[in-house]
Protein backbone atom coordinates (compact mmCIF):
# COMPACT_ATOMS: atom_id res chain seq x y z
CA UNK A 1 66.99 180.97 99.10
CA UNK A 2 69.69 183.63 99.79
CA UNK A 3 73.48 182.05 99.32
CA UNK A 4 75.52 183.51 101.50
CA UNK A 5 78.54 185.48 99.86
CA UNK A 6 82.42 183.70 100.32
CA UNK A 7 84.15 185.00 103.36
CA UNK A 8 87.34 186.75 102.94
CA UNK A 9 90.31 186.59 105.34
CA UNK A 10 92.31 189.90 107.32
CA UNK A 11 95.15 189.71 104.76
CA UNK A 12 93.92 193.37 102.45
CA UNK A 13 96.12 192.24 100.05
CA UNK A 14 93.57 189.88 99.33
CA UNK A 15 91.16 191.80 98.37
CA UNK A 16 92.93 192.77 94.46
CA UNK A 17 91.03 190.47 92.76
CA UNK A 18 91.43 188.34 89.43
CA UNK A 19 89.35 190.66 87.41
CA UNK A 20 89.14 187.65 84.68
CA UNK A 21 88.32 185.22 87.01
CA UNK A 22 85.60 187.73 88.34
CA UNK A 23 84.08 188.52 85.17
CA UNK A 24 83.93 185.18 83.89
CA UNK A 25 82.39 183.75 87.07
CA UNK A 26 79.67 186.30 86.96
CA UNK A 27 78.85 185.60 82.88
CA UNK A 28 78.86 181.91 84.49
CA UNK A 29 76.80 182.84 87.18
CA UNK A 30 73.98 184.71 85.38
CA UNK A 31 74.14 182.11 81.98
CA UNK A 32 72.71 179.55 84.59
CA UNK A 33 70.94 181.49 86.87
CA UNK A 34 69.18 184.50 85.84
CA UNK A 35 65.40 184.27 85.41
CA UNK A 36 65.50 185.17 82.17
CA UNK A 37 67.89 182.69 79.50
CA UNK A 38 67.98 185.00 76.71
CA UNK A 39 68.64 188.12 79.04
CA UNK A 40 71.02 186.13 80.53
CA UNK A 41 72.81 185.45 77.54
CA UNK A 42 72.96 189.21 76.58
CA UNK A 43 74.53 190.00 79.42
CA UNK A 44 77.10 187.11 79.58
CA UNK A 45 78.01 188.53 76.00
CA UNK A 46 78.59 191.48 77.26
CA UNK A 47 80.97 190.84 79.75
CA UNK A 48 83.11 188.98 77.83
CA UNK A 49 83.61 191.10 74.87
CA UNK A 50 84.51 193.97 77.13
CA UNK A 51 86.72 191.97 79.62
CA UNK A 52 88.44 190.73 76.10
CA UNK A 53 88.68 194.57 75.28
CA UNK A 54 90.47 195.03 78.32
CA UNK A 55 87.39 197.44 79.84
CA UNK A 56 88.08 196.56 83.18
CA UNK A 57 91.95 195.89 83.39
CA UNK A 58 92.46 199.14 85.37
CA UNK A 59 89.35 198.43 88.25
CA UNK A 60 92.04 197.41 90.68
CA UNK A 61 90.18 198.57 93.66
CA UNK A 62 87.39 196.02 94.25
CA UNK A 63 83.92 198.62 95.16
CA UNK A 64 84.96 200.51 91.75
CA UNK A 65 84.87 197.35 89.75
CA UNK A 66 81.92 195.75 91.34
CA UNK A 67 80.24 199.01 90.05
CA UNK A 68 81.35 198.90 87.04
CA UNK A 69 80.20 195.64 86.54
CA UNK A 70 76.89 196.58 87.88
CA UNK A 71 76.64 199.42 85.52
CA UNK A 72 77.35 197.63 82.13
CA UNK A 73 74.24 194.88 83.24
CA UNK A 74 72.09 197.34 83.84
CA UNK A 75 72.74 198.69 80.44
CA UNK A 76 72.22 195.95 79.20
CA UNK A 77 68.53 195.07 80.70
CA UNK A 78 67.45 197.30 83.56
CA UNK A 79 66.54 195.06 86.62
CA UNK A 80 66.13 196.31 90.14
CA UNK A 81 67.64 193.74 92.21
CA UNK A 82 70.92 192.70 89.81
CA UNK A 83 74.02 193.95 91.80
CA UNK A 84 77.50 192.89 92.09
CA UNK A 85 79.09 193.50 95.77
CA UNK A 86 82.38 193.43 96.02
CA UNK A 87 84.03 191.18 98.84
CA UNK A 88 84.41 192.55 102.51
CA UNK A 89 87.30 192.04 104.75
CA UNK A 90 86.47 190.02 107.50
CA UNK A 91 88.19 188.90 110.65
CA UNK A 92 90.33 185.83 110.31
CA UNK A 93 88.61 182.73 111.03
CA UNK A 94 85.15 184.73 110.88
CA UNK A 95 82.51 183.54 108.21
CA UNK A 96 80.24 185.68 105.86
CA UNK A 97 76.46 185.48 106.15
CA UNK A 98 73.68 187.61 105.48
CA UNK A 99 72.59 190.52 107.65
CA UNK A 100 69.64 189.47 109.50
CA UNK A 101 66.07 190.01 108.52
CA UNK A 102 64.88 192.76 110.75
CA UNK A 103 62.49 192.23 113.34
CA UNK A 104 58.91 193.67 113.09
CA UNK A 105 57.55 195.07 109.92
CA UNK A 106 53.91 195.89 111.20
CA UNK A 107 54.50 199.57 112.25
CA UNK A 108 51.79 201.24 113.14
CA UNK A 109 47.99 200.50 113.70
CA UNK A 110 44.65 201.84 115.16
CA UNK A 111 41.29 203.49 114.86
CA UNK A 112 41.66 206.24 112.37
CA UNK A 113 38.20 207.53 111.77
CA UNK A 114 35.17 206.06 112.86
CA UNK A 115 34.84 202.10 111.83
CA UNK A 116 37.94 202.98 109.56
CA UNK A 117 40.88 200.78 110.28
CA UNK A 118 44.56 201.77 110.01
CA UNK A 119 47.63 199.66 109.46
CA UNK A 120 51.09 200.75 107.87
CA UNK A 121 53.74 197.71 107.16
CA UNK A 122 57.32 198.94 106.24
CA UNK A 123 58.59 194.92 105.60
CA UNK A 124 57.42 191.60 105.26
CA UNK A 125 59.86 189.88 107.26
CA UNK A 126 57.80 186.58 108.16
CA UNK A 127 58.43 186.92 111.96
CA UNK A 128 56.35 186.08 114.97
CA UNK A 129 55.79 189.78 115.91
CA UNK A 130 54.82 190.97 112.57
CA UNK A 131 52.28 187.64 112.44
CA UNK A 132 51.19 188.03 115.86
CA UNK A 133 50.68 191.72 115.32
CA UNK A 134 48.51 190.98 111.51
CA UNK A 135 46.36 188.43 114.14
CA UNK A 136 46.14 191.06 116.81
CA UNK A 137 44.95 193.55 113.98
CA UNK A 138 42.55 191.12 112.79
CA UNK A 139 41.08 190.80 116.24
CA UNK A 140 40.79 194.31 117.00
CA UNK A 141 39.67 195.67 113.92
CA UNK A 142 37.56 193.19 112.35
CA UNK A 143 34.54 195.14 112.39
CA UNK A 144 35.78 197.91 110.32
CA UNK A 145 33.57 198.88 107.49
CA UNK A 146 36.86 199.89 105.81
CA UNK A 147 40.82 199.22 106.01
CA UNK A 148 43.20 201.63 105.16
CA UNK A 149 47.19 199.93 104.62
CA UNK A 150 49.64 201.64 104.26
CA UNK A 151 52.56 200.76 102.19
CA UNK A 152 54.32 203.26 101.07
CA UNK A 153 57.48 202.84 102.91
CA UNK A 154 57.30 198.96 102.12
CA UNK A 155 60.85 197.68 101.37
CA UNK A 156 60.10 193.91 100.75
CA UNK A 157 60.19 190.34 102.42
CA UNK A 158 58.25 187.26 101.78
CA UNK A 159 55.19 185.92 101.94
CA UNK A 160 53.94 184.78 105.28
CA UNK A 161 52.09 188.03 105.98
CA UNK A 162 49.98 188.26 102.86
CA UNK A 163 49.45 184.45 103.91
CA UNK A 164 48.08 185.76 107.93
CA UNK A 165 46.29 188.78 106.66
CA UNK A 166 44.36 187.18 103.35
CA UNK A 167 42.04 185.28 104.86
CA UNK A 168 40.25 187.78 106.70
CA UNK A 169 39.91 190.06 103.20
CA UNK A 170 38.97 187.74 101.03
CA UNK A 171 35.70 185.46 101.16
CA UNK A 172 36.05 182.49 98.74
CA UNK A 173 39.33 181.31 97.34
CA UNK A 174 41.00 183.71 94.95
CA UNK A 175 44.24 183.08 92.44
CA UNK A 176 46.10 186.57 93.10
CA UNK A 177 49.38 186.45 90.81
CA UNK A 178 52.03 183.94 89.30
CA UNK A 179 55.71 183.29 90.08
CA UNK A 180 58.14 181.92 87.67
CA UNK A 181 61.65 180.55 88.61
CA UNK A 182 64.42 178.96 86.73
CA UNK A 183 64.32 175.22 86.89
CA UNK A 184 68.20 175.25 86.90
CA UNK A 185 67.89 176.92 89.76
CA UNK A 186 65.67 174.70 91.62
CA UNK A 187 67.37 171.92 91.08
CA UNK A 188 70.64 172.91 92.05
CA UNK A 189 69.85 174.86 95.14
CA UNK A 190 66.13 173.34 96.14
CA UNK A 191 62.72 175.05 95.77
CA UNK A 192 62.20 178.32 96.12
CA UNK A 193 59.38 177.99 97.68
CA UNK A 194 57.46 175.00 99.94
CA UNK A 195 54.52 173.36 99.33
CA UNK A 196 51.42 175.38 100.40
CA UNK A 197 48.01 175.40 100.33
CA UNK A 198 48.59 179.06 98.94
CA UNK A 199 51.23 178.23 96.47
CA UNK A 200 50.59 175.76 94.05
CA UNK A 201 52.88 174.57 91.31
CA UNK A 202 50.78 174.44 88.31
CA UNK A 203 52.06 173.89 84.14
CA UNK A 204 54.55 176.11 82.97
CA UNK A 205 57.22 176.45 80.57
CA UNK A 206 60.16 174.30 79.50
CA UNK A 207 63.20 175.32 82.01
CA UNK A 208 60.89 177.11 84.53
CA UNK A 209 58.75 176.27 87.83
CA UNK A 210 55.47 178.01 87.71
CA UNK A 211 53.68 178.61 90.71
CA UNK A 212 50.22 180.43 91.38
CA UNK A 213 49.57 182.05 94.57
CA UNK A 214 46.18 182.07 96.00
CA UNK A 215 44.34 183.51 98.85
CA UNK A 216 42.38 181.13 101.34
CA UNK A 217 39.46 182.89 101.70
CA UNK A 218 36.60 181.51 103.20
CA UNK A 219 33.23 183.66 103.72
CA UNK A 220 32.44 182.30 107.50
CA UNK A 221 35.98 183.66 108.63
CA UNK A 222 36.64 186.33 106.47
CA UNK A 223 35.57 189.52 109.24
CA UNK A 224 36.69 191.86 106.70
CA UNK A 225 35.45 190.60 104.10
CA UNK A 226 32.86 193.08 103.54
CA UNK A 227 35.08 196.13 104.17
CA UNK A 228 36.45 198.51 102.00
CA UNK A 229 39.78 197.95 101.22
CA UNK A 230 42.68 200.80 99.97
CA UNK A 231 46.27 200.73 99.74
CA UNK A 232 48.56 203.42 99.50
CA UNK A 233 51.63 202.76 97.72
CA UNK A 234 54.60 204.84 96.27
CA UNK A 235 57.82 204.84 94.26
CA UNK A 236 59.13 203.33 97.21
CA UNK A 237 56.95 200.32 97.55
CA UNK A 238 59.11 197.69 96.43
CA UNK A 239 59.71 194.01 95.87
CA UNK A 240 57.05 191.68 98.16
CA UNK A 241 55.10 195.20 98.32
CA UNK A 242 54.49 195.29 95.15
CA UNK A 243 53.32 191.45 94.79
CA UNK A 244 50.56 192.73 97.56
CA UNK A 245 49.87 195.44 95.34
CA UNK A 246 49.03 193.64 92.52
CA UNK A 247 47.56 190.92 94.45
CA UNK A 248 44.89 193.41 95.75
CA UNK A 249 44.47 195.23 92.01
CA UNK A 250 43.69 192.29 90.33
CA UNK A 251 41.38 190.65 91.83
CA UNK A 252 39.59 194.04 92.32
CA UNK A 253 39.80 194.09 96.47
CA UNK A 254 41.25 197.19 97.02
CA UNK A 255 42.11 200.41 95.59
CA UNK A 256 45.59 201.63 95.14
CA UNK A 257 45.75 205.16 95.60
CA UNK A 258 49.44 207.19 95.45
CA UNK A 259 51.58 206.67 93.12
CA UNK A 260 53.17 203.81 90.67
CA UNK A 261 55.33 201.73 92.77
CA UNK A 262 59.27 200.72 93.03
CA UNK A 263 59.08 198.28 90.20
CA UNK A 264 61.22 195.51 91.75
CA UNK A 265 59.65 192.21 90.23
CA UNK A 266 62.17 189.75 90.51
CA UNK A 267 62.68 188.07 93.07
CA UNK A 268 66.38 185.92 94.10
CA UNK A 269 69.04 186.18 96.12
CA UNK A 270 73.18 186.27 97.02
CA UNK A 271 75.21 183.86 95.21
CA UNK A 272 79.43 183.76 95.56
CA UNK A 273 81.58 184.15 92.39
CA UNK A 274 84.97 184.31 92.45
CA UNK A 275 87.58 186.18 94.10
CA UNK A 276 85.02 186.78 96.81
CA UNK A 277 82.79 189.09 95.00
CA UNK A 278 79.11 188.19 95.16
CA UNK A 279 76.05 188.92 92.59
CA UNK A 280 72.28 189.62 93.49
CA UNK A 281 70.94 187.32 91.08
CA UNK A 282 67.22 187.53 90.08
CA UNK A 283 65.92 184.23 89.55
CA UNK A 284 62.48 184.57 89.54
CA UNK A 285 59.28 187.02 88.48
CA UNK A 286 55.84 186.99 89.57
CA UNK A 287 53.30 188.21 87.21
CA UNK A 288 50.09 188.51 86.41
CA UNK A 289 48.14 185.63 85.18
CA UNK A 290 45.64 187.57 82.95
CA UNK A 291 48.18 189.09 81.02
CA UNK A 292 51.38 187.22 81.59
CA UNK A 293 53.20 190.66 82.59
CA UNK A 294 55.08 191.57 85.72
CA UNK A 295 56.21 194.90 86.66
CA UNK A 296 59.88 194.53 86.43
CA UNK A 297 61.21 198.46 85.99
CA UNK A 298 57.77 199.92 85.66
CA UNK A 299 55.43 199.44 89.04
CA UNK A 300 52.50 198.95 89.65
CA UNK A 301 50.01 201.67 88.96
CA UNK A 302 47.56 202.91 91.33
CA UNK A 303 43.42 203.05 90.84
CA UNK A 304 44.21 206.52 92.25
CA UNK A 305 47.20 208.62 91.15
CA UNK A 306 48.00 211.24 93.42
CA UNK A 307 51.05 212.40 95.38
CA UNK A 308 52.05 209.99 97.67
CA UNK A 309 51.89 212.35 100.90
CA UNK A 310 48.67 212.92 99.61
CA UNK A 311 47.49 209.46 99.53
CA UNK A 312 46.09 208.87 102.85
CA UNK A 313 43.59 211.89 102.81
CA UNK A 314 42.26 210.72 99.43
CA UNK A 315 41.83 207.33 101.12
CA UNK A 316 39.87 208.82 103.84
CA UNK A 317 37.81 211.05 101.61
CA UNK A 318 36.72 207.25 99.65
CA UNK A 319 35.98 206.03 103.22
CA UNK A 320 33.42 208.75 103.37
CA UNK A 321 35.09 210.34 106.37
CA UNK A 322 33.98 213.72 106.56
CA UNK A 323 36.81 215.60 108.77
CA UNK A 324 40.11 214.08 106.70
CA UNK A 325 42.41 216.62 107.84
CA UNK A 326 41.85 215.78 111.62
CA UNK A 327 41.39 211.74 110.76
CA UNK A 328 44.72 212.08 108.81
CA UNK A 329 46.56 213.51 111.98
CA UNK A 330 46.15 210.46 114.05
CA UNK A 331 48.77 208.83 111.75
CA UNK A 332 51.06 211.22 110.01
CA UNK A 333 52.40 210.72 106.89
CA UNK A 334 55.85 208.58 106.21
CA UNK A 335 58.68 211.05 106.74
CA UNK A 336 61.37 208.18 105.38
């Protein structure tokens, strides 16, 4: 649901922006978009009293205002993904867009230890390599007695993976977490999400589209669904990560073992304001149902806590494999 940012053309002169313009397009932008009202509010309150104070009259150059800007949200109320990026000189005639997802998020995968499966994901980015590779895994390795995953370089994505590699974990249908989005936003730009057999739109509250995510598990095709499952996370597992994270945790299928992750929860994407600048707006959370929480700012904690580069050979020791050290050296551990 990304909105690509407005183009700018060659002229730099351009690029000296309308700081009131700016600031009240981005209290405009967040008032009707952010996934939390009240928060929302806060922060458009903000903005304008110090705009009115005359805080950023001197934030001429556009990267030292879009910080600025970012700054004074994120005093406001700390959220991961809410940035302001200031507008980019492009060539004339040339358009803005996105940078593309990249290609292949399935990293690394094989035998570690005897009937002990290894697989390390560094994205989520829904593409027929990554997909074909989860199959591929599935096929290979679906005789494991345990699965180790590694996601501790994890930066995000969506969620046709979890969708590919669910099945084969889970043996009976299982509700894993909730995701809330702003209504407003839905019906301006179009659902977030489509219809799915594993995302359901279910009650929620006034202003807000509540779905549940659920696993399609099913016992006669589930060939891991017996094996032990752990996943190995860190303060770098972020965003979709960390909905795979909990996904596991609550429903009690795997262990996390490392440490508390990123704590990205919101979910969103690029939306124009004026004078070119552009805003990361999150317009979304997922949570958990039990408890209603997400873990916006704080992670999610692991079953295990020990240092991440540390978190593979405590995996191994669970597995009950008795030579770690050499079983650990078939994969070594993330060096980014």
């Amino acid at each position: 649901m990304t909105s690509p940012a407005a183009g700018w053309g060659n002229d730099q002169a351009a690029l000296a922006p309308d700081t009131n313009q700016t600031v009240e397009s981005l209290a405009k932008t967040l008032e009707d978009n952010f996934v939390f009202p009240d928060v929302a509010a806060d922060y458009a309150r903000m903005l304008r009293a110090k705009q009115a104070a005359g805080a950023y009259a001197a934030l001429t150059d556009p990267a030292a205002l879009a910080a600025a800007l970012t700054a004074d949200l994120q005093a406001v109320h700390p959220d991961n993904h809410l940035k302001v990026v200031p507008p980019q000189a492009a060539k004339a005639g040339e358009k803005s867009s996105p940078p593309p997802m990249p290609a292949g998020g399935l990293e690394r995968s094989g035998w570690i230890a005897d009937g002990v499966a290894y697989v390390e994901f560094t994205l989520f980015p829904g593409d027929k390599k990554t997909l074909d590779g989860i199959a591929a895994f599935i096929g290979n390795y679906g005789d494991a007695r345990a699965v180790i995953i590694d996601a501790r370089r994890h930066k995000g994505g969506g969620l046709a993976e979890m969708d590919a590699l669910f099945p084969a974990l889970f043996e009976a249908e299982t509700q894993l977490v909730g995701m809330d989005t702003r209504l407003a936003v839905e019906q301006a730009m179009g659902p977030m999400a489509p219809d799915l057999p594993t995302l359901r739109r279910v009650a929620g509250p006034d202003g807000v589209v509540r779905r549940m995510h659920f696993a399609m598990g099913d016992s006669a095709k589930a060939r891991l669904g017996k094996a032990k499952v752990f996943l190995l996370v860190s303060g770098k597992t972020g965003s979709a990560a960390e909905h795979l994270s909990l996904s596991l945790k609550r429903t009690g299928r795997a262990t996390l073992i490392g440490e508390p992750t990123g704590g990205a929860g919101h979910y969103g994407g690029m939306m124009p304001i004026a004078a070119g600048y552009s805003v990361f707006v999150p317009v979304g959370r997922t949570f958990d149902p039990d408890t209603g929480e997400g873990w916006e700012g704080k992670g999610v904690a692991p079953d295990v806590a020990v240092p991440a580069d540390q978190a593979l050979l405590e995996a191994l020791r669970l597995a009950g494999v008795a030579d770690v050290a050499a079983a650990a050296g078939r994969f070594p551990g993330p060096t980014a």
